[in-house]
C-alpha atoms as a PDB file:
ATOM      1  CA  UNK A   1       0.000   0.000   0.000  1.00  0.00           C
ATOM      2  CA  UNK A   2       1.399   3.588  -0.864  1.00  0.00           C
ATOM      3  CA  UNK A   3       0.395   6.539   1.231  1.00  0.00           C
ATOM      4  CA  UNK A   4       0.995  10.470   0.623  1.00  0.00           C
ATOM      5  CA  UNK A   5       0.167  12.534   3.933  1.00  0.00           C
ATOM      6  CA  UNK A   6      -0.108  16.134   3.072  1.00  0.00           C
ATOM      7  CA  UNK A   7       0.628  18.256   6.025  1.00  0.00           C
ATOM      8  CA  UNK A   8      -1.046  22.067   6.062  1.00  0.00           C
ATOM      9  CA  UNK A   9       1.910  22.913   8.134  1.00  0.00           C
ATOM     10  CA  UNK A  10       5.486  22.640   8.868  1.00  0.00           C
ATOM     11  CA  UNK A  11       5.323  22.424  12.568  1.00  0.00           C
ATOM     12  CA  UNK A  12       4.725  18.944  14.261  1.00  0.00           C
ATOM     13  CA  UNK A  13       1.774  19.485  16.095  1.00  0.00           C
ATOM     14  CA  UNK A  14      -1.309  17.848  17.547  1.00  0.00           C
ATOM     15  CA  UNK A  15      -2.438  17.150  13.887  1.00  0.00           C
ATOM     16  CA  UNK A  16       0.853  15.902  12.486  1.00  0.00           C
ATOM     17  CA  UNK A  17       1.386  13.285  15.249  1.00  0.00           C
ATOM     18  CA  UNK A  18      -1.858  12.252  14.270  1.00  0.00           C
ATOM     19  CA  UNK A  19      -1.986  11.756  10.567  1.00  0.00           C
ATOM     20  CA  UNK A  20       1.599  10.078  11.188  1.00  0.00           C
ATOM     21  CA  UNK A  21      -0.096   7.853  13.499  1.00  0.00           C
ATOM     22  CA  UNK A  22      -2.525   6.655  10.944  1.00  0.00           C
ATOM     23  CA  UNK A  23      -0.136   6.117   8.458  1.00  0.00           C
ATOM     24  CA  UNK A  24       2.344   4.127  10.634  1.00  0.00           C
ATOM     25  CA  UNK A  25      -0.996   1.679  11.307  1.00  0.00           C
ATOM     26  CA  UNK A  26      -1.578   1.209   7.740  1.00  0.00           C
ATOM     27  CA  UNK A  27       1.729   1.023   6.793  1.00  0.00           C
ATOM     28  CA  UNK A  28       3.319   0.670   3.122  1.00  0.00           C
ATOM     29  CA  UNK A  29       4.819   3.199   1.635  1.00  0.00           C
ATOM     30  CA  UNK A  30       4.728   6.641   2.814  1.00  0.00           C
ATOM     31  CA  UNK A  31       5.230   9.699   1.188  1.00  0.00           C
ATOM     32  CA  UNK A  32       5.198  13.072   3.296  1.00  0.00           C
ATOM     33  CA  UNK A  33       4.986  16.549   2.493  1.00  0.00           C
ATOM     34  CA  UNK A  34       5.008  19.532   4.835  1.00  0.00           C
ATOM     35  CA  UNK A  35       3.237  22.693   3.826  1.00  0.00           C
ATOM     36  CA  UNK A  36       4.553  25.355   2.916  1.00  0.00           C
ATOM     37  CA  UNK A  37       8.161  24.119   3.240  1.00  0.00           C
ATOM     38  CA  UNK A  38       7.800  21.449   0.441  1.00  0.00           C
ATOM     39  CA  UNK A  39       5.080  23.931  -1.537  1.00  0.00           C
ATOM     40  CA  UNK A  40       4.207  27.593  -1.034  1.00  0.00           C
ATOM     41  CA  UNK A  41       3.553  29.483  -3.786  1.00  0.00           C
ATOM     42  CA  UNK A  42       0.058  30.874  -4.394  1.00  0.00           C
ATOM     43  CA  UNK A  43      -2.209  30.666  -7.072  1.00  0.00           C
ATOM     44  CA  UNK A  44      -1.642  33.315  -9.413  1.00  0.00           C
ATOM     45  CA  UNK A  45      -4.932  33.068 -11.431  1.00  0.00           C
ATOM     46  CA  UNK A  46      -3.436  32.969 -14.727  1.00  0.00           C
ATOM     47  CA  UNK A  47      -6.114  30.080 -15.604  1.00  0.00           C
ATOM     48  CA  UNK A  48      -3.619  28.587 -17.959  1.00  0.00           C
ATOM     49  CA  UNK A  49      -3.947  24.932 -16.506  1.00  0.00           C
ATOM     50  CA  UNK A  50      -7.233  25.178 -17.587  1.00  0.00           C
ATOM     51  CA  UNK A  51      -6.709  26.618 -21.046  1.00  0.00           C
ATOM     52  CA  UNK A  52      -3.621  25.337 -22.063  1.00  0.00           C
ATOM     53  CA  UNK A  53      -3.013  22.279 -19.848  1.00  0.00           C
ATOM     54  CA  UNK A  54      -1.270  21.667 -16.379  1.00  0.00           C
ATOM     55  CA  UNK A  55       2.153  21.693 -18.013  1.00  0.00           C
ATOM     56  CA  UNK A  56       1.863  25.562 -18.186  1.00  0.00           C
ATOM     57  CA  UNK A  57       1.162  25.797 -14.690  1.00  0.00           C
ATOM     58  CA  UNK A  58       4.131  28.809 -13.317  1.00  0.00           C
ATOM     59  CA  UNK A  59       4.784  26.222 -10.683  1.00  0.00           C
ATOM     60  CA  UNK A  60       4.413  23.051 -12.413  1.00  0.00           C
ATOM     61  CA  UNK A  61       7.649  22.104 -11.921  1.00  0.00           C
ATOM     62  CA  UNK A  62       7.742  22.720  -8.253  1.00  0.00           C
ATOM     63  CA  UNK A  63       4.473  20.807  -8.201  1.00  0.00           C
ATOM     64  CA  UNK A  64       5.661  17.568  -9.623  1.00  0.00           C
ATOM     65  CA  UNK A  65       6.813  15.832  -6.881  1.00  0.00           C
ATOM     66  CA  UNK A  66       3.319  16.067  -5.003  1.00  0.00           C
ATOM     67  CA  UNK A  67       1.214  15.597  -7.811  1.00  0.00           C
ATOM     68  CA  UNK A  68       3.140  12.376  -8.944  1.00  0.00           C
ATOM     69  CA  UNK A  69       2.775  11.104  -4.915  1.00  0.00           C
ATOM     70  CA  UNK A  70      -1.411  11.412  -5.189  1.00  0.00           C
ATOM     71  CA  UNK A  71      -1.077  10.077  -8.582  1.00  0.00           C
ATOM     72  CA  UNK A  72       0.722   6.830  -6.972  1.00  0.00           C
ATOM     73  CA  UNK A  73      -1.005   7.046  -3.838  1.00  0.00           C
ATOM     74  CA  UNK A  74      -3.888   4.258  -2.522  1.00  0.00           C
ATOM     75  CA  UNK A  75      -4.558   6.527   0.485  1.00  0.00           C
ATOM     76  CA  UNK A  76      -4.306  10.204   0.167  1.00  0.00           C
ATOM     77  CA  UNK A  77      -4.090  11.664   3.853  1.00  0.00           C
ATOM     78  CA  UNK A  78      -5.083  15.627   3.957  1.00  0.00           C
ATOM     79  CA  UNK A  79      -3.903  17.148   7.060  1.00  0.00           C
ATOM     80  CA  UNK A  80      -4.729  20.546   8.434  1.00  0.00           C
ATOM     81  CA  UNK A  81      -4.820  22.173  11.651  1.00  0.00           C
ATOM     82  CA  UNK A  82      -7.806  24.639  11.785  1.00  0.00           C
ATOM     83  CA  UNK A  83      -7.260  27.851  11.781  1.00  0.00           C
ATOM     84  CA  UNK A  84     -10.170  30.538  11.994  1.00  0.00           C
ATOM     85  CA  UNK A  85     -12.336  27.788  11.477  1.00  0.00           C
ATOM     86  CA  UNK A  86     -10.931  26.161   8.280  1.00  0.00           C
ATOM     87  CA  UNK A  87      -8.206  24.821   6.526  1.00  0.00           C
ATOM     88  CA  UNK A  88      -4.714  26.265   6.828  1.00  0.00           C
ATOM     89  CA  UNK A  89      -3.879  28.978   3.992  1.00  0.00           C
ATOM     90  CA  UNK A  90      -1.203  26.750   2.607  1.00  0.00           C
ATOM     91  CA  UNK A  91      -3.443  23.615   2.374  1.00  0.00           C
ATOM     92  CA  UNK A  92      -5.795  26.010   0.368  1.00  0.00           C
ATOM     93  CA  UNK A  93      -3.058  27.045  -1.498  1.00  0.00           C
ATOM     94  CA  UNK A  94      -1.552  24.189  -2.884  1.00  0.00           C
ATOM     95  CA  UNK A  95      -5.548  22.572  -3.581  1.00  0.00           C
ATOM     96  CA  UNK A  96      -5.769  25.745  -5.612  1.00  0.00           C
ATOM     97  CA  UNK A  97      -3.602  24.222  -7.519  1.00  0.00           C
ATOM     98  CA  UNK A  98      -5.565  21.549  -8.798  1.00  0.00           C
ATOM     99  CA  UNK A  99      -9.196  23.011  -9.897  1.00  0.00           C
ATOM    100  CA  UNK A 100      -7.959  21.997 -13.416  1.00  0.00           C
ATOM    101  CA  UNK A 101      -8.518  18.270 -12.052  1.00  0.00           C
ATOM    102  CA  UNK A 102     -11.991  19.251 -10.224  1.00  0.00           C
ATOM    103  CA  UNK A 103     -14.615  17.176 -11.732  1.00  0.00           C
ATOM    104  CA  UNK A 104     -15.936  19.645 -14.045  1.00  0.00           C
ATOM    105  CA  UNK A 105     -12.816  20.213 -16.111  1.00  0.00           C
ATOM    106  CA  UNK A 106      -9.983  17.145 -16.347  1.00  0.00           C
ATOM    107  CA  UNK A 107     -10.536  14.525 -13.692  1.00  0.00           C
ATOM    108  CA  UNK A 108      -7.586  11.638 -13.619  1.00  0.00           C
ATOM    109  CA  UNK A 109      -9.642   8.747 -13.505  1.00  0.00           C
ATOM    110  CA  UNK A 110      -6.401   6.859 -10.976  1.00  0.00           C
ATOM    111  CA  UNK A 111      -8.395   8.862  -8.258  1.00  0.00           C
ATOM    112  CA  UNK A 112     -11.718   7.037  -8.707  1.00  0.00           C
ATOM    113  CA  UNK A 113      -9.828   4.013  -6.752  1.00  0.00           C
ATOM    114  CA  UNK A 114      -8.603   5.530  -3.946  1.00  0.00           C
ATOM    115  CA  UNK A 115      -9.337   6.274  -0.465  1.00  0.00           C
ATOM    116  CA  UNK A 116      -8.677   9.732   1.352  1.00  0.00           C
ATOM    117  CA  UNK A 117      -8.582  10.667   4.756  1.00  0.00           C
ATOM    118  CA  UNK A 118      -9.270  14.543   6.171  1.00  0.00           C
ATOM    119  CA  UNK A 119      -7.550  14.762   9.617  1.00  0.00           C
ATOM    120  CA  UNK A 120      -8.021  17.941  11.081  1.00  0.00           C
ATOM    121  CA  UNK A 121      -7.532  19.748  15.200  1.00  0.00           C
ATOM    122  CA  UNK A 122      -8.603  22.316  17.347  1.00  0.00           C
ATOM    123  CA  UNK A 123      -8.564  23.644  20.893  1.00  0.00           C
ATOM    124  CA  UNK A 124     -11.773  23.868  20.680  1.00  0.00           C
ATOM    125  CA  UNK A 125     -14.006  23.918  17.409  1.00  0.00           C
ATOM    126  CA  UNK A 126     -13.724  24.021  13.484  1.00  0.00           C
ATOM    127  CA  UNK A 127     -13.064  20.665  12.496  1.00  0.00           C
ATOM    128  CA  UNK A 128     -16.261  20.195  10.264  1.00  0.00           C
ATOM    129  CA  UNK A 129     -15.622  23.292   7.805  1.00  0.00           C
ATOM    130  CA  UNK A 130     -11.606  22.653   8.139  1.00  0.00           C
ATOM    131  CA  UNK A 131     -12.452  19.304   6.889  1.00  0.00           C
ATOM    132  CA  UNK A 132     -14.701  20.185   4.305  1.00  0.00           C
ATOM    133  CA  UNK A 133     -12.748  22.589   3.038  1.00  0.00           C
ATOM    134  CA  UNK A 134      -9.774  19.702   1.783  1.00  0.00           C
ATOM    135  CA  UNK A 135     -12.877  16.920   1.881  1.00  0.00           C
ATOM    136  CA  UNK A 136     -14.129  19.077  -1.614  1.00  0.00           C
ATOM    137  CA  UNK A 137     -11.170  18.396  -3.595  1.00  0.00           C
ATOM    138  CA  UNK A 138     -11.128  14.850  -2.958  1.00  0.00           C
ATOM    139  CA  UNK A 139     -14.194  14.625  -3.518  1.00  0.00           C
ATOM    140  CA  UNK A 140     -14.598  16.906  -6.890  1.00  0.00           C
ATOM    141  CA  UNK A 141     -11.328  14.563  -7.527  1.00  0.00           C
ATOM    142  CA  UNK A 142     -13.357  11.435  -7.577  1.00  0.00           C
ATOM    143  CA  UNK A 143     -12.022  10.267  -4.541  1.00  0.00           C
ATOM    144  CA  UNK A 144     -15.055   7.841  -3.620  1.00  0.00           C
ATOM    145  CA  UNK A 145     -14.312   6.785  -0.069  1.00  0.00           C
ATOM    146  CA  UNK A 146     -13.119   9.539   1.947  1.00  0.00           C
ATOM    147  CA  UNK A 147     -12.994   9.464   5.820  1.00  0.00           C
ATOM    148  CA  UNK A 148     -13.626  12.409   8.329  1.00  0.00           C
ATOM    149  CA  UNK A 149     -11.424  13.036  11.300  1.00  0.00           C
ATOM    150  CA  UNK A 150     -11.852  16.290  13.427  1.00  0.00           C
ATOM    151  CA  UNK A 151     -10.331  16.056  16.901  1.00  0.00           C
ATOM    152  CA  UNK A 152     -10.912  18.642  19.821  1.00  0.00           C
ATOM    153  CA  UNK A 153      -7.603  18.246  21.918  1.00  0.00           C
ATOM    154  CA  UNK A 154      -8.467  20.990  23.857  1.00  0.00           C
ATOM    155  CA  UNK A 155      -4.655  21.737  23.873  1.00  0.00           C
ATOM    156  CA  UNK A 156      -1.628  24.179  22.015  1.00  0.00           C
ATOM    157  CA  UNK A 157       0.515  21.358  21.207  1.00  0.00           C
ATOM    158  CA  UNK A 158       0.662  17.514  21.185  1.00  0.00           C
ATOM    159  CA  UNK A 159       2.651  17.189  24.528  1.00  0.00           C
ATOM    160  CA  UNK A 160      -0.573  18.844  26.535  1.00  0.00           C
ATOM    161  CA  UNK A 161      -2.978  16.659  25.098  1.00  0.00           C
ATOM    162  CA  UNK A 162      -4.450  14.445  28.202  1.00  0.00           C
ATOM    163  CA  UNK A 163      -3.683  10.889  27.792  1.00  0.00           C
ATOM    164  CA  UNK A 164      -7.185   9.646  27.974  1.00  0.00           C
ATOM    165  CA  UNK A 165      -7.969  12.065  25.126  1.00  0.00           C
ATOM    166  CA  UNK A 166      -4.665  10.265  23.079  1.00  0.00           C
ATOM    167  CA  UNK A 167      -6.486   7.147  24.032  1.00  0.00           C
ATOM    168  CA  UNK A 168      -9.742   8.134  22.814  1.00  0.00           C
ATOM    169  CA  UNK A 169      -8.005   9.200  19.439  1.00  0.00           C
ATOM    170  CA  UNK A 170      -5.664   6.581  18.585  1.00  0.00           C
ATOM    171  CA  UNK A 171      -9.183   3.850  18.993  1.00  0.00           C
ATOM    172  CA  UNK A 172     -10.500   6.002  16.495  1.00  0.00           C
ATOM    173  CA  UNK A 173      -7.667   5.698  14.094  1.00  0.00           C
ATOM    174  CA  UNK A 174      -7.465   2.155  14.590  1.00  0.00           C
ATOM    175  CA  UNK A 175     -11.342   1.768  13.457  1.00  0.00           C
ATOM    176  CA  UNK A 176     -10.285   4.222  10.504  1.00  0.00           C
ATOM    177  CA  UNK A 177      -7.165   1.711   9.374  1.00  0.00           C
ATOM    178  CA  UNK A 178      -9.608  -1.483   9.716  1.00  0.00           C
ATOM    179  CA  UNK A 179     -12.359   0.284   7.162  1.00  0.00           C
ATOM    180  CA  UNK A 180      -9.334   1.103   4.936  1.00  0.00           C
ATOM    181  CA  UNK A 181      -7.987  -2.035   5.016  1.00  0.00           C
ATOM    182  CA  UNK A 182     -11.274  -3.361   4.436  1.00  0.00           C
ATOM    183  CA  UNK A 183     -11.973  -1.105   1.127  1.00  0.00           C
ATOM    184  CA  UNK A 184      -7.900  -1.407  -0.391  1.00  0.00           C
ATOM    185  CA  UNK A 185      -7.993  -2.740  -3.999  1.00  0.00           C
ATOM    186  CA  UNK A 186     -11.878  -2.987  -3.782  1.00  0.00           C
ATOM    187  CA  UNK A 187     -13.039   0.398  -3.873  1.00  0.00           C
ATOM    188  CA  UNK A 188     -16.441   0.646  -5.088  1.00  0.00           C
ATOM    189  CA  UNK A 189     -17.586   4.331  -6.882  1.00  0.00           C
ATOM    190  CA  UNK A 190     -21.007   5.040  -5.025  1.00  0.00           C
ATOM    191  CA  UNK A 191     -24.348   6.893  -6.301  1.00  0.00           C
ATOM    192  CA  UNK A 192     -23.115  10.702  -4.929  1.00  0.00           C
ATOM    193  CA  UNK A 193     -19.587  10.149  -7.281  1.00  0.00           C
ATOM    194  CA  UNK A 194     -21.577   8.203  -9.893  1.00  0.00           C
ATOM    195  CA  UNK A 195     -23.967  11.269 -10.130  1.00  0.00           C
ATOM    196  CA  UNK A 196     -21.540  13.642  -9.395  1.00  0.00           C
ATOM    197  CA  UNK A 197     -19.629  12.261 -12.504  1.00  0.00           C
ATOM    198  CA  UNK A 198     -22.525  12.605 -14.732  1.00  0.00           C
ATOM    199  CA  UNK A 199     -23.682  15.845 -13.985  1.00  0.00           C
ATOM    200  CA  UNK A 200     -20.466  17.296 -15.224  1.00  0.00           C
ATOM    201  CA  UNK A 201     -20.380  15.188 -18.511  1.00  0.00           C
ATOM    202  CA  UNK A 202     -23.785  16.895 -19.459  1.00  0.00           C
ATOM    203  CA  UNK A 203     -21.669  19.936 -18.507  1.00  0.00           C
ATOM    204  CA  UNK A 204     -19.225  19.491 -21.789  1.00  0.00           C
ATOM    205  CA  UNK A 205     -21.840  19.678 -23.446  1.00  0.00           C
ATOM    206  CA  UNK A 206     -23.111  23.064 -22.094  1.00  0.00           C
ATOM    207  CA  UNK A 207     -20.027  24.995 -21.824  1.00  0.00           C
ATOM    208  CA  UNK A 208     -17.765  23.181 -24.276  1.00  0.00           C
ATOM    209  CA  UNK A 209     -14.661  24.097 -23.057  1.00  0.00           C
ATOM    210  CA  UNK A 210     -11.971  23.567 -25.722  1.00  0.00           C
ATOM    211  CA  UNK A 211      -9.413  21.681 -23.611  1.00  0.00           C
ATOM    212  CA  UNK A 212     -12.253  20.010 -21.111  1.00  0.00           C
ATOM    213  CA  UNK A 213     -14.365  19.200 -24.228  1.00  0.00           C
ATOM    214  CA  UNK A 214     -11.137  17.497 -26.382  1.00  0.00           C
ATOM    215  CA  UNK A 215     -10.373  16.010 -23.264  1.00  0.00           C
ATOM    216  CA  UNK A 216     -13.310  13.758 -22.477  1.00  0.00           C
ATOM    217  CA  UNK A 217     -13.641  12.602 -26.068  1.00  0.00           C
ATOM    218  CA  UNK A 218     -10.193  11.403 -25.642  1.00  0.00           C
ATOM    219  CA  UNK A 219     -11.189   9.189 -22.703  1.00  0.00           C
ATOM    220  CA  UNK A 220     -14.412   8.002 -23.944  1.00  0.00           C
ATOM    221  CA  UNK A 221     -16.533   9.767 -21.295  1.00  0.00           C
ATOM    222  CA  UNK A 222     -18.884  11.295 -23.561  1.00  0.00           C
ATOM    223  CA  UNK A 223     -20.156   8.063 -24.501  1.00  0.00           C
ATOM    224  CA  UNK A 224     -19.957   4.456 -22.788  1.00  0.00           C
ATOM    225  CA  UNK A 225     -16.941   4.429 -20.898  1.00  0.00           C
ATOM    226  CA  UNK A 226     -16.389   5.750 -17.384  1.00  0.00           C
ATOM    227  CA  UNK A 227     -12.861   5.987 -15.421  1.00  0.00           C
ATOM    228  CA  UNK A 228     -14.115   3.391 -12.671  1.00  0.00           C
ATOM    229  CA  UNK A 229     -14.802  -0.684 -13.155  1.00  0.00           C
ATOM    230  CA  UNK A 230     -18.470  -1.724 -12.762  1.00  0.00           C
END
């Protein structure tokens, strides 16, 4: 099994120690990136990936490495900490990245097999909208199984966390690695991907975007075929 883990910070904190703890119980191949230390540069709006293709992103190069580890990956692990009640800026800036991919424009149909996990930790509150905020580009991915963490550690750093809390949390993650264990290399696309899917293939037809348009003829979308099995 190959795992990326996508950290929305450079600090190890409460939400680090935990995404690393998932991924040590799955275990496989890792692949870890730290935001914005391994990626920080900002979208720039030049729409060019969606024009011209993601080659003539400004920061495709820098890019590479990470989008080559989801590419690979079987489990893609998001991880943020949440900050004013959502996702780290760096997080969003690096999923910025990939609207070209978004469901609605050039999906890579190697995501319609794999599992994702959103991990994400508070003091207090946020979890839910810092989740949703990386669970969307999974999902507009075609990520079809994606898992929910949000953990109130009521502390400023890992160390303070109360032991019965780390207790309570590393159960959890051990129910999380069964399900994905369960679901590896039997992945099944369900009815909200499925429809999801096929809402945006009428859209080619609506806005016929030149390089969305060329691009699902190429894969046979417009017609019978479908990037998932069954």
């Amino acid at each position: 099994m190959k795992v990326t883990i996508i950290h929305g910070q450079s600090h190890k904190g409460s939400t680090y120690h935990i995404a690393r703890s998932l991924a040590m119980k799955l275990g496989g191949e890792l692949t870890e990136f730290m935001l914005p230390r391994d990626f920080g540069d900002h979208c720039c709006g030049c729409t060019r990936c969606f024009r011209e293709g993601a080659k003539k992103c400004p920061h495709h190069e820098k890019l590479a490495p990470i989008t080559k580890a989801l590419n690979e990956a079987d489990v893609i692990i998001l991880a943020s900490p949440v900050y004013v009640l959502h996702a780290t800026g760096s997080m969003k800036a690096l999923l910025d990245h990939y609207g070209y991919r978004w469901m609605p424009h050039r999906p890579d149909e190697r995501m319609f097999s794999k599992q994702g996990v959103c991990i994400s930790t508070a003091a207090g509150g946020g979890m839910k909208s810092a989740n949703k905020d990386m669970s969307d580009s999974l999902l507009f991915w075609g990520v079809p199984k994606i898992y929910r963490l949000g953990f109130a550690v009521r502390a400023i750093d890992w160390e303070s966390v109360d032991e019965g809390r780390k207790l309570s949390i590393d159960r959890i993650l051990d129910k999380t690695a069964d399900k994905i264990f369960q679901n590896v290399g039997k992945v099944r696309v369900g009815p909200k991907t499925r429809g999801l899917f096929n809402a945006c293939r009428e859209l080619q037809f609506i806005l016929k975007s030149p390089s969305d348009l060329r691009y699902w003829k190429k894969k046979g979308w417009l017609e019978g075929k479908r990037p998932w099995k069954g």
